[in-house]
PDB file of N, CA and C in Angstrom:
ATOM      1  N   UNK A   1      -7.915  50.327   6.218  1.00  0.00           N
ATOM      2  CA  UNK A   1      -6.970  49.292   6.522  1.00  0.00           C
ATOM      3  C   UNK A   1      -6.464  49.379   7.950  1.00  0.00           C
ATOM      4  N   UNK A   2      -6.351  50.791   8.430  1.00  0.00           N
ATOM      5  CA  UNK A   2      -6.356  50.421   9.991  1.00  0.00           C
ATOM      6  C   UNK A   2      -7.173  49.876  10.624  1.00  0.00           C
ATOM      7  N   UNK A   3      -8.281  49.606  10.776  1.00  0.00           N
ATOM      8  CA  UNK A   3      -9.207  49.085  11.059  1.00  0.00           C
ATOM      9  C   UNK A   3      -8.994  47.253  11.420  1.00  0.00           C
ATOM     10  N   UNK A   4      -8.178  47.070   9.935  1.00  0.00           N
ATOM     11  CA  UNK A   4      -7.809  45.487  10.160  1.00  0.00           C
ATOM     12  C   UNK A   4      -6.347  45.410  10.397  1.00  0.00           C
ATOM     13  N   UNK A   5      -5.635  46.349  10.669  1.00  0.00           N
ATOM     14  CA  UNK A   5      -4.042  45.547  11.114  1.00  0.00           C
ATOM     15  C   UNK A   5      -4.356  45.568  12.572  1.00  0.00           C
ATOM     16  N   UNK A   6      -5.274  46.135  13.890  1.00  0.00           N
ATOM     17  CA  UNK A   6      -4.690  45.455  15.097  1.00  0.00           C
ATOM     18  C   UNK A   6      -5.472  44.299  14.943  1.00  0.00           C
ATOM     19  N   UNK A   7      -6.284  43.795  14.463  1.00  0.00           N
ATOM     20  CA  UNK A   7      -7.258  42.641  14.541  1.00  0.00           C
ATOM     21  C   UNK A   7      -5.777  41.483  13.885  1.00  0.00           C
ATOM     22  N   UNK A   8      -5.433  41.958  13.129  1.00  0.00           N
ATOM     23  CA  UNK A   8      -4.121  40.747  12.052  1.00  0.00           C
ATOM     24  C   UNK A   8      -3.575  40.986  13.103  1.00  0.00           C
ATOM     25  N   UNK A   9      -2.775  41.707  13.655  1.00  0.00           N
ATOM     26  CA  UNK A   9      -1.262  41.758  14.882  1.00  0.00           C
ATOM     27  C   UNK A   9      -1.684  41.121  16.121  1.00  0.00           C
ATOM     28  N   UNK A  10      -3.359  41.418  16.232  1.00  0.00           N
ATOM     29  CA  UNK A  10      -3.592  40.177  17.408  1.00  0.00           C
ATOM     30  C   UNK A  10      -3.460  38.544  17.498  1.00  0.00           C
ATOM     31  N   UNK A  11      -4.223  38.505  16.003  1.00  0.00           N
ATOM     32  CA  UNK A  11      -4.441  37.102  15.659  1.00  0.00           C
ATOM     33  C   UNK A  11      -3.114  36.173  15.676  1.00  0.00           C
ATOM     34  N   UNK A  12      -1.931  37.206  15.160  1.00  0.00           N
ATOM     35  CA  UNK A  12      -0.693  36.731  15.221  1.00  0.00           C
ATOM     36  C   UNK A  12      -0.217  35.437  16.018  1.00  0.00           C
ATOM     37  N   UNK A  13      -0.670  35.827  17.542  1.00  0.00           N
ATOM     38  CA  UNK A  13       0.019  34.956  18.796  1.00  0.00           C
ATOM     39  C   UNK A  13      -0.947  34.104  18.926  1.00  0.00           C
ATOM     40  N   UNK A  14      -1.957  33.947  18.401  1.00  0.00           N
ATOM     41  CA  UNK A  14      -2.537  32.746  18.211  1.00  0.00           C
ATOM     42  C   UNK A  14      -2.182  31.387  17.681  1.00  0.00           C
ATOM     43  N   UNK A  15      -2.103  30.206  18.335  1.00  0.00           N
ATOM     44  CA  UNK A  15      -1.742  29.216  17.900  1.00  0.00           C
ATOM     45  C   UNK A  15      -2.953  28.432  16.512  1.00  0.00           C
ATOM     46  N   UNK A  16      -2.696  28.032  15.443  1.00  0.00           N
ATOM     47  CA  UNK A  16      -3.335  28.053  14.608  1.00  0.00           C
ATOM     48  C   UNK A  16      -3.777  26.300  14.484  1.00  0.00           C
ATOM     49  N   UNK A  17      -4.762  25.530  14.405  1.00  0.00           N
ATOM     50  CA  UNK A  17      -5.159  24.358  14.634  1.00  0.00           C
ATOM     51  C   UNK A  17      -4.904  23.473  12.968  1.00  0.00           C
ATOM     52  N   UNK A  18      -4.068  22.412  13.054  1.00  0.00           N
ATOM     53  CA  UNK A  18      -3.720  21.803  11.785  1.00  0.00           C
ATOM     54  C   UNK A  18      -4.690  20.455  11.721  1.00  0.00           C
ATOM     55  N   UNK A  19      -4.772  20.299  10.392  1.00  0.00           N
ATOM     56  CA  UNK A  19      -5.656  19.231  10.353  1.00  0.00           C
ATOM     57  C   UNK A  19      -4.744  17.798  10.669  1.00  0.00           C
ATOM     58  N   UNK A  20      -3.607  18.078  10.221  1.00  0.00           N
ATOM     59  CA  UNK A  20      -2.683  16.942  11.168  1.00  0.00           C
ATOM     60  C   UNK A  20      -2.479  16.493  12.898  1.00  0.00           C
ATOM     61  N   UNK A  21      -3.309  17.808  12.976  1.00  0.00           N
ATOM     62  CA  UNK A  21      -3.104  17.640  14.735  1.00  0.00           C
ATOM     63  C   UNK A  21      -4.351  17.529  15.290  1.00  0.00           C
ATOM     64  N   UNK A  22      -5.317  17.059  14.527  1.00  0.00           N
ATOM     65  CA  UNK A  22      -6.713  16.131  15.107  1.00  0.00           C
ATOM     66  C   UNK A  22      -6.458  15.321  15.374  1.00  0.00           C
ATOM     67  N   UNK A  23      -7.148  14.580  15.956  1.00  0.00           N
ATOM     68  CA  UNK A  23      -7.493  13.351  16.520  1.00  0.00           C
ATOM     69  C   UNK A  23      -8.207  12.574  15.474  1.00  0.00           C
ATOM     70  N   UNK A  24      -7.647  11.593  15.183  1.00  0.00           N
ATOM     71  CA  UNK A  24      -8.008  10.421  14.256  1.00  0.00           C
ATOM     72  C   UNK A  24      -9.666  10.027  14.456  1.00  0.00           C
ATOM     73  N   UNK A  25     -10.362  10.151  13.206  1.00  0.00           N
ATOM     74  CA  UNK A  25     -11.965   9.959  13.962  1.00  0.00           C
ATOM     75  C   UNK A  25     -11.985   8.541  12.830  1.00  0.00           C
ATOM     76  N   UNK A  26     -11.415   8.436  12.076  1.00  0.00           N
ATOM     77  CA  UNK A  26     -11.751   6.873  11.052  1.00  0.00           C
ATOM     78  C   UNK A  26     -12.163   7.129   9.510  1.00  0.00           C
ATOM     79  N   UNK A  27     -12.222   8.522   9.328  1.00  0.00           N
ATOM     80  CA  UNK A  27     -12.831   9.175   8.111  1.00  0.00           C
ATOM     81  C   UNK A  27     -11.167   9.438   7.019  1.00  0.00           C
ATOM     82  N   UNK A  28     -12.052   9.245   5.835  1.00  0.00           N
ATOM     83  CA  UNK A  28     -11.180   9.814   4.825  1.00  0.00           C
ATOM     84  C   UNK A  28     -11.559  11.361   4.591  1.00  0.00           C
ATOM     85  N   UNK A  29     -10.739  11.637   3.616  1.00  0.00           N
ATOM     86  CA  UNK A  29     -10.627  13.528   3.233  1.00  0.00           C
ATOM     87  C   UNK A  29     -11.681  13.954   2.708  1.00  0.00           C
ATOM     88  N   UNK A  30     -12.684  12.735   2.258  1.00  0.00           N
ATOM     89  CA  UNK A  30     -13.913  13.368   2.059  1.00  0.00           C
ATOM     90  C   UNK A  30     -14.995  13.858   3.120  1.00  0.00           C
ATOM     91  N   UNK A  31     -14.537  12.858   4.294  1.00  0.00           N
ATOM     92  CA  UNK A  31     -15.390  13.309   5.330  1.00  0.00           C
ATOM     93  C   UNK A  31     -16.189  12.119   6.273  1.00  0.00           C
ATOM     94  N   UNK A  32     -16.600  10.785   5.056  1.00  0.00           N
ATOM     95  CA  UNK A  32     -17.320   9.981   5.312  1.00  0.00           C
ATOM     96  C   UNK A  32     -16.108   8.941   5.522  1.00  0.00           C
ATOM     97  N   UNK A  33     -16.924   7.786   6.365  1.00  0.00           N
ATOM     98  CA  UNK A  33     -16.193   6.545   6.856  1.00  0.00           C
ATOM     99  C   UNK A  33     -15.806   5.794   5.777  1.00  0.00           C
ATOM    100  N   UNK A  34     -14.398   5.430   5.257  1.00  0.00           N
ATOM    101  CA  UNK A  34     -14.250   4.819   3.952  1.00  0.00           C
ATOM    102  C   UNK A  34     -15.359   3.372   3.789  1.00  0.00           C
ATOM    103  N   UNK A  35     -15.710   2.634   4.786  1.00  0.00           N
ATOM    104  CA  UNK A  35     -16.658   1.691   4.542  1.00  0.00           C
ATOM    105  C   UNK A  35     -17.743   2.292   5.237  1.00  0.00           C
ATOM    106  N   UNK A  36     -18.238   3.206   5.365  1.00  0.00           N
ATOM    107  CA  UNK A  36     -19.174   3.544   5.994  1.00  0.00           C
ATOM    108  C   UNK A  36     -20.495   2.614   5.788  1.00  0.00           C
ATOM    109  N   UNK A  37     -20.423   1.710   5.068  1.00  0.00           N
ATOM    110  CA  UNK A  37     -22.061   1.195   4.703  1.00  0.00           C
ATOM    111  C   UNK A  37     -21.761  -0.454   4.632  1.00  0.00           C
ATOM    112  N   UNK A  38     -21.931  -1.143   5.577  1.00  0.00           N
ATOM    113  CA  UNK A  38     -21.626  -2.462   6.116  1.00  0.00           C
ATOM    114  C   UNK A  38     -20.448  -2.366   6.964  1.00  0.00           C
ATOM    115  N   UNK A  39     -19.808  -0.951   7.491  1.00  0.00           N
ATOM    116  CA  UNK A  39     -18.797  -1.559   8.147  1.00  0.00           C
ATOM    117  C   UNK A  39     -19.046  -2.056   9.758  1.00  0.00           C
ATOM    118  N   UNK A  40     -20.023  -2.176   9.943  1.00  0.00           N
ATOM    119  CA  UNK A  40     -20.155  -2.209  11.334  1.00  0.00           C
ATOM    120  C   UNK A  40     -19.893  -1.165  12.148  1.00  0.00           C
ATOM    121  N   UNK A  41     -20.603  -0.312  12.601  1.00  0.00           N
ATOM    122  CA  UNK A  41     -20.604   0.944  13.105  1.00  0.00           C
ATOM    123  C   UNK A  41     -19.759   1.312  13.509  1.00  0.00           C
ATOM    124  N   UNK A  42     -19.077   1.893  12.068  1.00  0.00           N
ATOM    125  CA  UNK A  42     -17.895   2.717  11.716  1.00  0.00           C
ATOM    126  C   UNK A  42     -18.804   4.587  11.660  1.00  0.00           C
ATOM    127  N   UNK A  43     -20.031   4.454  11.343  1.00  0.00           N
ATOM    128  CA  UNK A  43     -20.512   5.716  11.435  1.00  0.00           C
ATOM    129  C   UNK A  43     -20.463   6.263  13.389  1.00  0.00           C
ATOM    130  N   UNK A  44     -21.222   5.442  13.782  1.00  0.00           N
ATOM    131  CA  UNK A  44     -21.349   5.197  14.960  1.00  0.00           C
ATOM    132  C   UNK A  44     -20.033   5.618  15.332  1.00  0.00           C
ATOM    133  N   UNK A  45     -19.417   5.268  15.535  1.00  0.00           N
ATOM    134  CA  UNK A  45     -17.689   5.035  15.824  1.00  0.00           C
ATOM    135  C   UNK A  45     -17.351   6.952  16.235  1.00  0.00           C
ATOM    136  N   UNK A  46     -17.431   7.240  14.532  1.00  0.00           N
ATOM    137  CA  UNK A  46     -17.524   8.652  14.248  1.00  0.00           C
ATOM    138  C   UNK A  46     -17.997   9.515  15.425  1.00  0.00           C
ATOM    139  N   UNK A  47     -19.180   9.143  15.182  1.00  0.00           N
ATOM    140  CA  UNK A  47     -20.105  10.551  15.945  1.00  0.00           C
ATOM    141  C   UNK A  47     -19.687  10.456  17.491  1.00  0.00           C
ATOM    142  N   UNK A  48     -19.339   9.259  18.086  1.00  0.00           N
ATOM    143  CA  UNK A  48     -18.921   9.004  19.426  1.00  0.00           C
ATOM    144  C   UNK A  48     -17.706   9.913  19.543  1.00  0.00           C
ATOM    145  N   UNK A  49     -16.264   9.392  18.541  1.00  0.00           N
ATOM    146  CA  UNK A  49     -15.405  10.623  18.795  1.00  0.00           C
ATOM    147  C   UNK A  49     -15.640  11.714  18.981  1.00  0.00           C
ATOM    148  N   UNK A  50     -16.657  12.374  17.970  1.00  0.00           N
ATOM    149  CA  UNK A  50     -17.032  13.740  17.548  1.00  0.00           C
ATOM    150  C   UNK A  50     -17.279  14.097  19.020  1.00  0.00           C
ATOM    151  N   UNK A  51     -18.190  13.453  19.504  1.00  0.00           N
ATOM    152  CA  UNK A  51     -19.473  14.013  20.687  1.00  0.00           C
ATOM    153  C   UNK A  51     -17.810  13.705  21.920  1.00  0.00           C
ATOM    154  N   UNK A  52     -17.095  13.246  21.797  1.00  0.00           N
ATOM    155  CA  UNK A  52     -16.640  13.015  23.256  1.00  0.00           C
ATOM    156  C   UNK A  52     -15.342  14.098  22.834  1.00  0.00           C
ATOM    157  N   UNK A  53     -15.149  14.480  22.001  1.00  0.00           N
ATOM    158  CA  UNK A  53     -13.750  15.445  21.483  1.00  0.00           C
ATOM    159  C   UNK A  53     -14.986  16.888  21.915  1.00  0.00           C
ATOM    160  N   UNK A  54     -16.083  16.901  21.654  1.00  0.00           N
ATOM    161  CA  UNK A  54     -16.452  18.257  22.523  1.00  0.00           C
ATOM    162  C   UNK A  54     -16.922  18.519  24.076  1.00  0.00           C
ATOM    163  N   UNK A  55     -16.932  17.382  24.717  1.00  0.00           N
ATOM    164  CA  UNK A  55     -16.755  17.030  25.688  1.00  0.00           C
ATOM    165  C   UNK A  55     -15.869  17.188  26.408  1.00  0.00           C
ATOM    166  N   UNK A  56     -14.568  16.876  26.000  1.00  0.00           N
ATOM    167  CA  UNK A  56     -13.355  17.112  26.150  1.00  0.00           C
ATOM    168  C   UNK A  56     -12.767  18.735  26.175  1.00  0.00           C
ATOM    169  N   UNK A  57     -13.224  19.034  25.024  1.00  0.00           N
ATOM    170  CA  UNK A  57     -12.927  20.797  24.677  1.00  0.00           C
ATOM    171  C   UNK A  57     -14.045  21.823  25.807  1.00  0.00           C
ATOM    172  N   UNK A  58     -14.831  21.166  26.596  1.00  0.00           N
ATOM    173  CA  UNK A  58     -15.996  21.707  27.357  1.00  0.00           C
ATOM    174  C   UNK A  58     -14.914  21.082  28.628  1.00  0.00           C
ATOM    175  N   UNK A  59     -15.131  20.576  28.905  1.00  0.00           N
ATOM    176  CA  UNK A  59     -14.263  20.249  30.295  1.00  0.00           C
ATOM    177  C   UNK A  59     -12.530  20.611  30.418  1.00  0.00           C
ATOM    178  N   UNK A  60     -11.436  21.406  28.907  1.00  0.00           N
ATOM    179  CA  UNK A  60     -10.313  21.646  29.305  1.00  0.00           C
ATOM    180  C   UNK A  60     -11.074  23.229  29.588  1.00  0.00           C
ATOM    181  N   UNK A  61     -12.217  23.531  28.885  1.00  0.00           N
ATOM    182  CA  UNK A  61     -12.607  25.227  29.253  1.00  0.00           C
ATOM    183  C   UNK A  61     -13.250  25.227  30.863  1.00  0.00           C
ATOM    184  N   UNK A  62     -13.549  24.340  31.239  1.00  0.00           N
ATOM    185  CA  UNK A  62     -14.090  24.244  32.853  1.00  0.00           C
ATOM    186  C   UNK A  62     -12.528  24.041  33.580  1.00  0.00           C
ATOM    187  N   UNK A  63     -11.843  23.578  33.420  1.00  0.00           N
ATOM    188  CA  UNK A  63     -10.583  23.474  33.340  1.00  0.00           C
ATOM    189  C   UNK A  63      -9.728  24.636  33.669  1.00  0.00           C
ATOM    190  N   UNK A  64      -9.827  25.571  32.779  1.00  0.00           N
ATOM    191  CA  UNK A  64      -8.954  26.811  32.787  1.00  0.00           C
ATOM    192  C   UNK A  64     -10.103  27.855  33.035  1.00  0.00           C
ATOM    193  N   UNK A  65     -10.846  27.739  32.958  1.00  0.00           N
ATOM    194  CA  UNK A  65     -11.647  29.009  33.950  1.00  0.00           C
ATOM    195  C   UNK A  65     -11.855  28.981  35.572  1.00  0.00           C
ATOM    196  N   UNK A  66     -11.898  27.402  35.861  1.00  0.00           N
ATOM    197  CA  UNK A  66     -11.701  27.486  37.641  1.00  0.00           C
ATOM    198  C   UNK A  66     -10.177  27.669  37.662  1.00  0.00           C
ATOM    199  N   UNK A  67      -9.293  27.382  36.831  1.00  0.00           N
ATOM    200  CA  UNK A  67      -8.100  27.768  37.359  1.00  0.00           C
ATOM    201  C   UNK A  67      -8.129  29.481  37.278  1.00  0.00           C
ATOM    202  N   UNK A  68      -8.535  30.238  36.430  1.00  0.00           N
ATOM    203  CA  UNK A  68      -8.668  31.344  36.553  1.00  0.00           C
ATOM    204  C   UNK A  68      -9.175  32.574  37.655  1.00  0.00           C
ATOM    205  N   UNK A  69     -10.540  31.384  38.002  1.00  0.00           N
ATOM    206  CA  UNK A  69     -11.569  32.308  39.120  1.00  0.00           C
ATOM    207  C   UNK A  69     -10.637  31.556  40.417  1.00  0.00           C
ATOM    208  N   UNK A  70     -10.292  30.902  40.798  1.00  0.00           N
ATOM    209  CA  UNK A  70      -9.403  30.108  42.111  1.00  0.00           C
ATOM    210  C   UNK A  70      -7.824  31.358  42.115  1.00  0.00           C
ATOM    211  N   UNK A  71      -7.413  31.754  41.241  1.00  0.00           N
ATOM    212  CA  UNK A  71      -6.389  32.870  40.817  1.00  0.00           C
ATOM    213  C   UNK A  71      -4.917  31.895  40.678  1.00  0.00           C
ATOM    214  N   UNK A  72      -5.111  30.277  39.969  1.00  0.00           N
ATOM    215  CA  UNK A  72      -3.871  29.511  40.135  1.00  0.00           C
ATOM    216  C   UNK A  72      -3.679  29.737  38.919  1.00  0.00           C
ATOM    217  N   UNK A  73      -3.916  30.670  37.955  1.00  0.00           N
ATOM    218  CA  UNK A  73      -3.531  30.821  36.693  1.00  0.00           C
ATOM    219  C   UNK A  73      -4.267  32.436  35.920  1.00  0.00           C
ATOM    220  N   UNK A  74      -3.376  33.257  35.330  1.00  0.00           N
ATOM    221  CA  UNK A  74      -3.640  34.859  35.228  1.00  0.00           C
ATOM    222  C   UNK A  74      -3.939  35.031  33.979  1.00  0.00           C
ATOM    223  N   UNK A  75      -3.954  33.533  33.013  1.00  0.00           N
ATOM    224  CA  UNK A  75      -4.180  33.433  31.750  1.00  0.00           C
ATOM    225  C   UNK A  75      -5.615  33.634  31.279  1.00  0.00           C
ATOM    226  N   UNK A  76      -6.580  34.960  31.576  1.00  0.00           N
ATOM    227  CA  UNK A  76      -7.832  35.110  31.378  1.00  0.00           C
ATOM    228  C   UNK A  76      -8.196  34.503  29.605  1.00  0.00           C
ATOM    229  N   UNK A  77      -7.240  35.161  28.979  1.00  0.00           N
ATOM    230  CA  UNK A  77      -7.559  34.890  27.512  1.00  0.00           C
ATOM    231  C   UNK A  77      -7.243  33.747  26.928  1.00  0.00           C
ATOM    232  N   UNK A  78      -7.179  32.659  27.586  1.00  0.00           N
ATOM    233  CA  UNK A  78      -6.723  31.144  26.548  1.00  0.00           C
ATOM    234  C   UNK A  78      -8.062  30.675  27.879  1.00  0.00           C
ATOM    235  N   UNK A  79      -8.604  31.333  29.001  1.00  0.00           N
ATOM    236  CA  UNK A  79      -9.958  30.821  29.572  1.00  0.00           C
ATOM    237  C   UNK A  79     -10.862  31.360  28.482  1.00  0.00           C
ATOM    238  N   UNK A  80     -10.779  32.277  28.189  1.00  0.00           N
ATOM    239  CA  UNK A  80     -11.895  32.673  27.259  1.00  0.00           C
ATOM    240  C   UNK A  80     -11.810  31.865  25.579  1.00  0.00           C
ATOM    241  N   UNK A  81     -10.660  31.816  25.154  1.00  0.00           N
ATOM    242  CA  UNK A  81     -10.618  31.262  24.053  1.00  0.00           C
ATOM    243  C   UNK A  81     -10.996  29.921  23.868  1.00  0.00           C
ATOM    244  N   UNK A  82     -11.098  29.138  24.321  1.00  0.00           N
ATOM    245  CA  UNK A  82     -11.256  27.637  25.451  1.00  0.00           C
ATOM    246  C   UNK A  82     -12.853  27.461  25.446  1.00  0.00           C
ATOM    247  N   UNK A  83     -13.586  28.414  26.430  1.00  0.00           N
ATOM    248  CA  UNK A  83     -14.531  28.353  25.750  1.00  0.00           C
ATOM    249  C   UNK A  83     -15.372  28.837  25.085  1.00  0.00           C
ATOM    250  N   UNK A  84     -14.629  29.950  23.704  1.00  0.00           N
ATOM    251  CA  UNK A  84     -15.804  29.710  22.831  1.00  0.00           C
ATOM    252  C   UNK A  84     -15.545  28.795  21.697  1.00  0.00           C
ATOM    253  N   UNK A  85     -14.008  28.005  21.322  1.00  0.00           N
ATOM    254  CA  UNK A  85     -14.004  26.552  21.033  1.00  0.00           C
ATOM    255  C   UNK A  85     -15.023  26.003  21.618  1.00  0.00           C
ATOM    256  N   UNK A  86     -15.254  25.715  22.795  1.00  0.00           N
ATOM    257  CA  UNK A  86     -15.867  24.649  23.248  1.00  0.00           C
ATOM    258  C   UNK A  86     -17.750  24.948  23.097  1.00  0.00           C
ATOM    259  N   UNK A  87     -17.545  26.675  22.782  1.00  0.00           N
ATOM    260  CA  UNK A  87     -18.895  26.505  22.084  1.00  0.00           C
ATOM    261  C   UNK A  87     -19.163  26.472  20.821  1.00  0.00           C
ATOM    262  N   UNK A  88     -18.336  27.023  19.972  1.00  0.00           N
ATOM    263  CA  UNK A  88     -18.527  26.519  18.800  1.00  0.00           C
ATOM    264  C   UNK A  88     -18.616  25.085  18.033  1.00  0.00           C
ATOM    265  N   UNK A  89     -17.694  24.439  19.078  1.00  0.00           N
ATOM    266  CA  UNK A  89     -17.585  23.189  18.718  1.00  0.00           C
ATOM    267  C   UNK A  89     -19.235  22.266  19.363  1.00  0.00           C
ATOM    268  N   UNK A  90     -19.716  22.731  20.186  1.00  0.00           N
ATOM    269  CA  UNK A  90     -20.819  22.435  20.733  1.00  0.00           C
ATOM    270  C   UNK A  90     -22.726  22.583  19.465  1.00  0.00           C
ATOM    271  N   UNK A  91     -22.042  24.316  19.399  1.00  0.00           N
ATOM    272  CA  UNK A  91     -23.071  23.988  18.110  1.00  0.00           C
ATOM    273  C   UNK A  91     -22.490  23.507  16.960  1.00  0.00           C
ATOM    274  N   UNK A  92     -21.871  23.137  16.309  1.00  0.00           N
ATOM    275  CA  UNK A  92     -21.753  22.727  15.227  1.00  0.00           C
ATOM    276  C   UNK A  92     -22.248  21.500  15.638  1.00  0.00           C
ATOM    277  N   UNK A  93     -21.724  20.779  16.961  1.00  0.00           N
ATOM    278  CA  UNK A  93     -22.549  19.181  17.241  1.00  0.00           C
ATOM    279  C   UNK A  93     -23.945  18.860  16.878  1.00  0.00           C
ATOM    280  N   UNK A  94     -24.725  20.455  17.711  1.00  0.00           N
ATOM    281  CA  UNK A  94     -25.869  20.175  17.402  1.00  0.00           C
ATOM    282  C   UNK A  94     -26.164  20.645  15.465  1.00  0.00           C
ATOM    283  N   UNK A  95     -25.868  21.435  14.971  1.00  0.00           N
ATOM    284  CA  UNK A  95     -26.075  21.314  13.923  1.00  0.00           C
ATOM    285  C   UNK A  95     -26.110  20.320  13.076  1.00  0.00           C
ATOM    286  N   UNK A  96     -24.987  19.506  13.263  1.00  0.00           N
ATOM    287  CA  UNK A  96     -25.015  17.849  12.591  1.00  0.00           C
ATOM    288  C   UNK A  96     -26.402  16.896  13.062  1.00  0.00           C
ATOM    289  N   UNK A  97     -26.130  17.602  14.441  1.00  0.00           N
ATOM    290  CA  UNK A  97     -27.476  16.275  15.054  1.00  0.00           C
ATOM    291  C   UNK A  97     -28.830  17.163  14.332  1.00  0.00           C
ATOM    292  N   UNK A  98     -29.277  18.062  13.802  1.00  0.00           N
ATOM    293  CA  UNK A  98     -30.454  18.336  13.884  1.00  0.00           C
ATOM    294  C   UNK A  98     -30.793  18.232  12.089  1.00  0.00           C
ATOM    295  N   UNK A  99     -29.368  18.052  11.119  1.00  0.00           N
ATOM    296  CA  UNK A  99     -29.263  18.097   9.453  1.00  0.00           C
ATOM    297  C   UNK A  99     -29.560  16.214   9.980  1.00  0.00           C
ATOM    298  N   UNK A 100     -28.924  15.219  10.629  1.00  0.00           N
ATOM    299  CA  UNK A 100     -28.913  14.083  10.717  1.00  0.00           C
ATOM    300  C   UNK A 100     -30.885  13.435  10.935  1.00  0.00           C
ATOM    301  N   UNK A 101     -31.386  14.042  11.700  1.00  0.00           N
ATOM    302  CA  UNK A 101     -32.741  14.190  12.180  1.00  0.00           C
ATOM    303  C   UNK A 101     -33.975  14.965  11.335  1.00  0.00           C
ATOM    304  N   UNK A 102     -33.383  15.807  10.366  1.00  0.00           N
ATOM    305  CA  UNK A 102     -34.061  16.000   8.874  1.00  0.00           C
ATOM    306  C   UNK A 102     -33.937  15.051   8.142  1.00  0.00           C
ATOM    307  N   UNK A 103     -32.444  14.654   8.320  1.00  0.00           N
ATOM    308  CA  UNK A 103     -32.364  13.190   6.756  1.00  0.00           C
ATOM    309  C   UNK A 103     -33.521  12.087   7.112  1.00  0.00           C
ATOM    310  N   UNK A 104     -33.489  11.865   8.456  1.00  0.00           N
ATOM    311  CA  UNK A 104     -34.184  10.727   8.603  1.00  0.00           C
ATOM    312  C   UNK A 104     -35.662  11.275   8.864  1.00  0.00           C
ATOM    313  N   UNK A 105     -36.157  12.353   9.114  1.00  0.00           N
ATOM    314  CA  UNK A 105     -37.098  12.712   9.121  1.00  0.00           C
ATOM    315  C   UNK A 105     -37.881  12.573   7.380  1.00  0.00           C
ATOM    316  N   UNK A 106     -37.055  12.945   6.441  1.00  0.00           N
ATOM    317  CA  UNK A 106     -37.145  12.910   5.059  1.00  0.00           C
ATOM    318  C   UNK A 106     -37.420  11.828   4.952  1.00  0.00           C
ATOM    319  N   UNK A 107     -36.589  10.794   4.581  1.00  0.00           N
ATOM    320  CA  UNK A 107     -36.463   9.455   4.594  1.00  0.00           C
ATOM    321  C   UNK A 107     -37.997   8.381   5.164  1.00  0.00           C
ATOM    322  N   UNK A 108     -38.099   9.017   6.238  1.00  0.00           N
ATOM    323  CA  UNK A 108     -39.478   8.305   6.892  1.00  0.00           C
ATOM    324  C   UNK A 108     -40.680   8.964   6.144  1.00  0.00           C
ATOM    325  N   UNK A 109     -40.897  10.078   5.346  1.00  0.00           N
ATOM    326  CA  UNK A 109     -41.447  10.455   5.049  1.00  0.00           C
ATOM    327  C   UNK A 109     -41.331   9.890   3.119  1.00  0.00           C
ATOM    328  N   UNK A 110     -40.933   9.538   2.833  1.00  0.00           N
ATOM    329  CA  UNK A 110     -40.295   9.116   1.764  1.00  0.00           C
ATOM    330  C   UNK A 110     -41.910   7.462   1.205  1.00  0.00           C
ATOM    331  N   UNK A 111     -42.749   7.647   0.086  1.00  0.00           N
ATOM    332  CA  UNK A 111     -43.193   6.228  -0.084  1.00  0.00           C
ATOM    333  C   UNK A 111     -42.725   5.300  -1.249  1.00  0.00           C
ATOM    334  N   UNK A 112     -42.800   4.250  -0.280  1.00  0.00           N
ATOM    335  CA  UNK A 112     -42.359   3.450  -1.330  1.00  0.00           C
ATOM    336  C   UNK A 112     -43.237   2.536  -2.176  1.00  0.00           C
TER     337      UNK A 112
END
């Protein structure tokens, strides 16, 4: 158990991310676009937020690491935390894009 209390006493001062404090993408709690199927690219809609919210999380980590290496900010660890959000959030993008590119890979493969 020592082992895991400095890892818990670190995690502490970490600010913790609420699902109330996303950014509105158009989806219900299941995940999918409540009209997702005739709504007029309401899917579309989606994946644009998605792709530009890691965009965003990639450019506040370019952000706080030149402020870091320039020395206008001593906050090394919210540069580092910054971006591996911004990489995690990066692969998970591609993970969607490459499960999205099986479906339709399936699908085309599919006779009717």
């Amino acid at each position: 158990m020592s082992s895991i209390s400095p890892v818990n006493s670190a995690l502490t001062g970490l600010p913790l991310i609420r699902p109330e404090s996303l950014p509105p993408t158009g989806a219900t709690s299941s995940g999918l676009s409540s009209g997702a199927v005739g709504s007029g690219g309401s899917f579309s809609n989606m994946l644009d937020g998605l792709v530009s919210s890691v965009g965003a999380k990639e450019a506040t980590a370019d952000d706080l690491t030149r402020k870091v290496l320039l020395g206008q900010s001593g906050s090394l660890h919210q540069s580092v935390i910054a971006m591996q959000e911004a990489s995690v959030a990066f692969s998970l993008m591609v993970q969607v894009r490459n499960k999205l590119v099986d479906s339709y890979q399936e699908l085309m493969r599919m006779q009717v």
